[in-house]
N, C-alpha and C. Protein backbone atom coordinates (compact mmCIF):
# COMPACT_ATOMS: atom_id res chain seq x y z
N UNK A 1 0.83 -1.18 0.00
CA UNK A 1 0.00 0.00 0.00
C UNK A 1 0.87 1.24 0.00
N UNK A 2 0.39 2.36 -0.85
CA UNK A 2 1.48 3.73 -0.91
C UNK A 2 1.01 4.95 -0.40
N UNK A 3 1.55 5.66 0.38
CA UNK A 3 0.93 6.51 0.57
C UNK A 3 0.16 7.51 0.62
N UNK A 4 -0.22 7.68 -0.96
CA UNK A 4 -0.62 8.38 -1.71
C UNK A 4 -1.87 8.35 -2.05
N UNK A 5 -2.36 7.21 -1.83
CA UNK A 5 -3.95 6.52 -2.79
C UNK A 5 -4.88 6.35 -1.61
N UNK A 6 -6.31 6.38 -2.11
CA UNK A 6 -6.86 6.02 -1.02
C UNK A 6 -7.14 4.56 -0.13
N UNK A 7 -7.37 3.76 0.68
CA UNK A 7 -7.36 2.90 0.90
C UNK A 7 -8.83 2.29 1.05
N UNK A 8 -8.90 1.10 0.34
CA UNK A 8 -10.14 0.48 0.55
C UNK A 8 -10.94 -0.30 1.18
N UNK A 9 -11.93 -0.47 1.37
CA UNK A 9 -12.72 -0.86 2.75
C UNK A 9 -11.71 -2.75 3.01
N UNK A 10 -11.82 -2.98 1.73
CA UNK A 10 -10.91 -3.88 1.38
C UNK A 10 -9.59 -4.40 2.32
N UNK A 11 -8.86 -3.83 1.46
CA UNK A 11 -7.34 -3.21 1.83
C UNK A 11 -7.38 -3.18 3.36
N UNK A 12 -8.40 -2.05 4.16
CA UNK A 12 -8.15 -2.12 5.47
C UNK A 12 -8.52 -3.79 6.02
N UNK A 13 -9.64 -4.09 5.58
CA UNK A 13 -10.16 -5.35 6.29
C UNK A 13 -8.82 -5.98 6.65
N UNK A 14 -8.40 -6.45 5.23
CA UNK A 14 -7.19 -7.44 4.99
C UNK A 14 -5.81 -7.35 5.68
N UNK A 15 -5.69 -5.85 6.55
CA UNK A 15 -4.53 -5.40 7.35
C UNK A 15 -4.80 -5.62 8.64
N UNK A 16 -6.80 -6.07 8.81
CA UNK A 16 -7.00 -5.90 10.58
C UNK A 16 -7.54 -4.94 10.88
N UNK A 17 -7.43 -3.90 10.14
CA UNK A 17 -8.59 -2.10 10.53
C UNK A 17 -9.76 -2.23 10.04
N UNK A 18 -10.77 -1.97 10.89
CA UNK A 18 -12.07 -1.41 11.09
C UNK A 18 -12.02 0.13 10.89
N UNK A 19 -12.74 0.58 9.78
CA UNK A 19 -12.88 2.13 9.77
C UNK A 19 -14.31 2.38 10.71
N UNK A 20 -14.03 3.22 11.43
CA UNK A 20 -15.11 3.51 12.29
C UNK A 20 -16.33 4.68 11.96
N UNK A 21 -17.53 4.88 12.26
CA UNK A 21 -18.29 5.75 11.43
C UNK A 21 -17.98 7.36 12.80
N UNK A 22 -17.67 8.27 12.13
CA UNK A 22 -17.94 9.61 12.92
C UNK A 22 -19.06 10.67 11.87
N UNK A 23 -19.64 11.59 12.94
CA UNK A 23 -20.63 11.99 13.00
C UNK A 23 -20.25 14.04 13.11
N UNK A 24 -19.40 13.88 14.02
CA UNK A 24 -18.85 14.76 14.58
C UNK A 24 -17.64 15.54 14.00
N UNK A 25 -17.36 15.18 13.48
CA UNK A 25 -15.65 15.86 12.97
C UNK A 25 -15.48 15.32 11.75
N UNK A 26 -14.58 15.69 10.63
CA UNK A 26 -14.31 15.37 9.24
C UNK A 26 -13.12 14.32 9.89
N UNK A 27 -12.80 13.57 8.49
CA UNK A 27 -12.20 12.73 9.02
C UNK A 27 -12.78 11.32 9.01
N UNK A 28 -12.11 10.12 9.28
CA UNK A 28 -12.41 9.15 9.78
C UNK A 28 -11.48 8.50 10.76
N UNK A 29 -11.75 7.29 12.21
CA UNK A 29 -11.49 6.88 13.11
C UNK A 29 -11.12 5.46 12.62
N UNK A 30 -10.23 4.89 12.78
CA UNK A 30 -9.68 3.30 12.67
C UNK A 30 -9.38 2.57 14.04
N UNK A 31 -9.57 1.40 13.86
CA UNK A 31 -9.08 0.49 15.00
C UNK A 31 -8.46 -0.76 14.76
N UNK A 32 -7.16 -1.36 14.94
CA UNK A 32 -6.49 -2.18 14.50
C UNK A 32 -7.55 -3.97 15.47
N UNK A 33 -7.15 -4.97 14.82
CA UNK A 33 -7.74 -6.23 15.93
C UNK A 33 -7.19 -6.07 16.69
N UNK A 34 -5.44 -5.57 16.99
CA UNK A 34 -4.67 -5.93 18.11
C UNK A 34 -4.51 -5.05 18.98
N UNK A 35 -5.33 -3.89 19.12
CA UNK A 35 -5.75 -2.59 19.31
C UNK A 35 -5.15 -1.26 19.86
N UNK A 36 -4.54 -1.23 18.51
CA UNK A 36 -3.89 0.01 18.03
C UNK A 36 -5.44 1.05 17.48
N UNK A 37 -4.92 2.26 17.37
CA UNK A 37 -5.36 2.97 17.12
C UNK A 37 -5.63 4.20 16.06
N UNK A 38 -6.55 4.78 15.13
CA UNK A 38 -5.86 5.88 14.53
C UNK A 38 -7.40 7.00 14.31
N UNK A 39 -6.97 8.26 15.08
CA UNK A 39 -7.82 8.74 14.90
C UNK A 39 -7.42 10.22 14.31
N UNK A 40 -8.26 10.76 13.55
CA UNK A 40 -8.42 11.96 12.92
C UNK A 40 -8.75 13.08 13.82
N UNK A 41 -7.77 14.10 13.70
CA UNK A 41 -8.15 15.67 14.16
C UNK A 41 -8.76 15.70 14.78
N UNK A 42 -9.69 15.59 13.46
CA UNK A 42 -11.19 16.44 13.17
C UNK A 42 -11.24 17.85 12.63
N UNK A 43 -9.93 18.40 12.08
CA UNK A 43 -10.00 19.60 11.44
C UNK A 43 -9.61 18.98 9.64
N UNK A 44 -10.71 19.86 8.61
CA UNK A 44 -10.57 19.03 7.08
C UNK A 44 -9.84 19.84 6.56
N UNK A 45 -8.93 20.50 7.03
CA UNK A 45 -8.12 21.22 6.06
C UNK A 45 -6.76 21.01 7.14
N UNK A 46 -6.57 19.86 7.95
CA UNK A 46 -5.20 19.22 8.63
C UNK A 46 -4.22 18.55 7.95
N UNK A 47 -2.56 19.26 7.92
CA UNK A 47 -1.80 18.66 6.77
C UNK A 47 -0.85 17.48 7.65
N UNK A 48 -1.16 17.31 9.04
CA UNK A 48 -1.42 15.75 9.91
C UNK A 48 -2.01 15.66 10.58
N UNK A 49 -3.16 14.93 10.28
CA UNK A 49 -4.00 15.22 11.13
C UNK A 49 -4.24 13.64 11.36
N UNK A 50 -3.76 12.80 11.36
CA UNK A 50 -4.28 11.34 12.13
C UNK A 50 -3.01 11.32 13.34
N UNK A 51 -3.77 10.53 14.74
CA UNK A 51 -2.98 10.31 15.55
C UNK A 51 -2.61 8.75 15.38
N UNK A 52 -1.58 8.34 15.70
CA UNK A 52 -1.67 6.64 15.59
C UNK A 52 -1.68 6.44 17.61
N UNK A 53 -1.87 5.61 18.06
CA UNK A 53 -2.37 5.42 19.78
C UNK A 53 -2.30 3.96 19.41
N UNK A 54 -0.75 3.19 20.82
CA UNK A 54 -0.59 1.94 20.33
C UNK A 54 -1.41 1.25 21.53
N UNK A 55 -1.67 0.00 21.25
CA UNK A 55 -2.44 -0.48 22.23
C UNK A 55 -2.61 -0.62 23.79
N UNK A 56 -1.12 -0.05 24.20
CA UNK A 56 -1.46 0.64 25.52
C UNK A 56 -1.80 1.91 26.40
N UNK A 57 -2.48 2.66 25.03
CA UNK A 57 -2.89 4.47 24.90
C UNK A 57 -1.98 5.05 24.96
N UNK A 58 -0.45 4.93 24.52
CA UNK A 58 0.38 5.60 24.61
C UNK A 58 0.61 6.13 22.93
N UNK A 59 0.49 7.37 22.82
CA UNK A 59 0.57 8.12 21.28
C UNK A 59 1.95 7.75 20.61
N UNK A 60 2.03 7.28 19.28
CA UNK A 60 3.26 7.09 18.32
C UNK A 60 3.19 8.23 17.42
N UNK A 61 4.18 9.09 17.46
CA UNK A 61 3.82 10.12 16.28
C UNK A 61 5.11 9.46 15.42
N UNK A 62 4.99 10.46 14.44
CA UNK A 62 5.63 9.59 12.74
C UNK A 62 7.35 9.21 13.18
N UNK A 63 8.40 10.10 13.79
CA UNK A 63 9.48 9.99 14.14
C UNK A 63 9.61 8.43 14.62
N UNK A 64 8.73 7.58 14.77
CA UNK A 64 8.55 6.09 15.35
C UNK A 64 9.00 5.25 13.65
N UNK A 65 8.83 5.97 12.85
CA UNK A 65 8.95 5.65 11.11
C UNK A 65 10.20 5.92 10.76
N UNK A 66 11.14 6.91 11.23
CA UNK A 66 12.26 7.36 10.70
C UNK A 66 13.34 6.46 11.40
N UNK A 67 14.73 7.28 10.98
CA UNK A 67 15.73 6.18 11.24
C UNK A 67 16.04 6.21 12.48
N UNK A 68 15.38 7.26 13.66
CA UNK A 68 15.72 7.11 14.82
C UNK A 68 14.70 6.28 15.95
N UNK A 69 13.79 6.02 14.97
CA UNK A 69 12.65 5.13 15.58
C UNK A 69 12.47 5.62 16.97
N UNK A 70 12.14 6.93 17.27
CA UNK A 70 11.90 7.97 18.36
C UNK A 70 10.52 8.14 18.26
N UNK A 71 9.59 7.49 19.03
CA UNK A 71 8.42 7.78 18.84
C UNK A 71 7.47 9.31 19.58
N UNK A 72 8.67 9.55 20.53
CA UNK A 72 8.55 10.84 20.71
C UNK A 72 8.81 12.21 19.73
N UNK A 73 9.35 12.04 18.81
CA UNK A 73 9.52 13.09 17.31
C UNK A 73 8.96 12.83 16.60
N UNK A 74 8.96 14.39 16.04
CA UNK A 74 7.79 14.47 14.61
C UNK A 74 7.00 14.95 15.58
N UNK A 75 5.58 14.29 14.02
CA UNK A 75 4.23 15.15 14.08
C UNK A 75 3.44 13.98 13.98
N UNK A 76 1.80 14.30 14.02
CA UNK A 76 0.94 13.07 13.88
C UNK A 76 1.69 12.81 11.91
N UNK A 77 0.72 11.41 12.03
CA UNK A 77 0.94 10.75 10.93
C UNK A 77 0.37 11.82 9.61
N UNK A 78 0.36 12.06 8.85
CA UNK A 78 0.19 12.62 7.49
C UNK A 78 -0.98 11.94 6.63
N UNK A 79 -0.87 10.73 6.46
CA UNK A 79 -1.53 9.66 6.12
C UNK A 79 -2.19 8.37 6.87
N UNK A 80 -3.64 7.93 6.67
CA UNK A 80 -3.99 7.12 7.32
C UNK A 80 -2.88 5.56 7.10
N UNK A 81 -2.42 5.74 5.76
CA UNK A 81 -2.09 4.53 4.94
C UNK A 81 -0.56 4.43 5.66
N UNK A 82 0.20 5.65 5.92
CA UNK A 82 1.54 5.66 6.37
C UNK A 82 1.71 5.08 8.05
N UNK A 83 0.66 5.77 8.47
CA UNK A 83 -0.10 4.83 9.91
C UNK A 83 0.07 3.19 10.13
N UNK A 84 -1.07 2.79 9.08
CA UNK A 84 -1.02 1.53 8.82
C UNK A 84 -0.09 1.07 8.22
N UNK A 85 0.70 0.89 7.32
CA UNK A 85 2.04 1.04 7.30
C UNK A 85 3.08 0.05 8.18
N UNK A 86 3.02 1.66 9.29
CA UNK A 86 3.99 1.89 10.75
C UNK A 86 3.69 0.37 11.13
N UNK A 87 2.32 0.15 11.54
CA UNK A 87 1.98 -1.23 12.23
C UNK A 87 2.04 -2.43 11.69
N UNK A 88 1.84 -2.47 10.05
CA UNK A 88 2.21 -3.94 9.52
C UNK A 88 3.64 -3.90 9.83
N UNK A 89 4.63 -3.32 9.38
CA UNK A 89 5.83 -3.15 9.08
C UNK A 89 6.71 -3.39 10.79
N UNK A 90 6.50 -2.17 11.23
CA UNK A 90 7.13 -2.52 12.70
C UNK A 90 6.00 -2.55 13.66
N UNK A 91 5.41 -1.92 13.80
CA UNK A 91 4.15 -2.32 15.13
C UNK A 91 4.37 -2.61 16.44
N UNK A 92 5.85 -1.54 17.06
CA UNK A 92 6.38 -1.87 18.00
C UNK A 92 5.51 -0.53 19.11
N UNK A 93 5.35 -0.98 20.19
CA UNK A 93 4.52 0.08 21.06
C UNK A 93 5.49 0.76 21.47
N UNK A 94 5.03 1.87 21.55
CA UNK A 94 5.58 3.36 22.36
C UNK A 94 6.87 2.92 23.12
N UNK A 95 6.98 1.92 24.70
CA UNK A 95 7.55 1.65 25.51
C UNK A 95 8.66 0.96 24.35
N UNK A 96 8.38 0.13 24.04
CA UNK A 96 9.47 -0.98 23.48
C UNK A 96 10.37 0.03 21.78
N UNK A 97 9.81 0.95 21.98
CA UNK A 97 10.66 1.52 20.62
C UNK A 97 11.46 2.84 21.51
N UNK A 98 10.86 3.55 22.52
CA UNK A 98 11.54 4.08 23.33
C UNK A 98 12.95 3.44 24.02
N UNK A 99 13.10 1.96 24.06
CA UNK A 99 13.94 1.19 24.83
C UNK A 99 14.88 0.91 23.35
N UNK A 100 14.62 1.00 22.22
CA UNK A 100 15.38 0.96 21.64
C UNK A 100 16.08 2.09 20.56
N UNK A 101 15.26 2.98 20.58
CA UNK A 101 15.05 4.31 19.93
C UNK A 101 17.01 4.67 19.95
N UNK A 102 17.18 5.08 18.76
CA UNK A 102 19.04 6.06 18.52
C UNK A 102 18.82 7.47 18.79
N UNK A 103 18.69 7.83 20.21
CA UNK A 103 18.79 9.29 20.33
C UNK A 103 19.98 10.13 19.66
């Protein structure tokens, strides 16, 4: 999956995400089976506006993606797809990428 395209009801099934219905805010809400997290703003003109939240409510912002695997740097995710991504690919929680993170 690339970052770029949209993702399909499909596509998510087949990764484990449930897109969730909101009512309230632009955007849409995801939930992984293993229960990770990804939720939207809620502002439609946000240039990151998804949070990723790993299954022990502790927030991963994108720096968890780069080469310092610092999940404390950066910004929210950019993309829902770059999100999902993060979690097929490494899917390591907050604590355990902090313990290994290259400050």
């Amino acid at each position: 999956m690339s970052g770029g395209r949209r993702i399909s009801t499909k596509q998510l099934r087949d990764a484990g995400w449930t897109a969730l219905p909101r009512t309230d805010k632009a955007g849409r809400d995801y939930r992984h089976r293993d229960g990770w997290r990804i939720e939207h703003c809620g502002h439609p003109t946000a240039l990151w506006p998804y949070l990723l939240i790993d299954p022990d409510g502790e927030i991963v912002l994108a720096g968890a993606a780069g080469p310092w695997k610092n999940p404390t740097y950066g910004t929210a995710w950019r993309t829902v797809q770059k999100a999902i991504d993060y979690v097929a690919t490494v899917g390591l929680r907050r604590k355990q990428l902090l313990s290994i993170c290259r400050w």
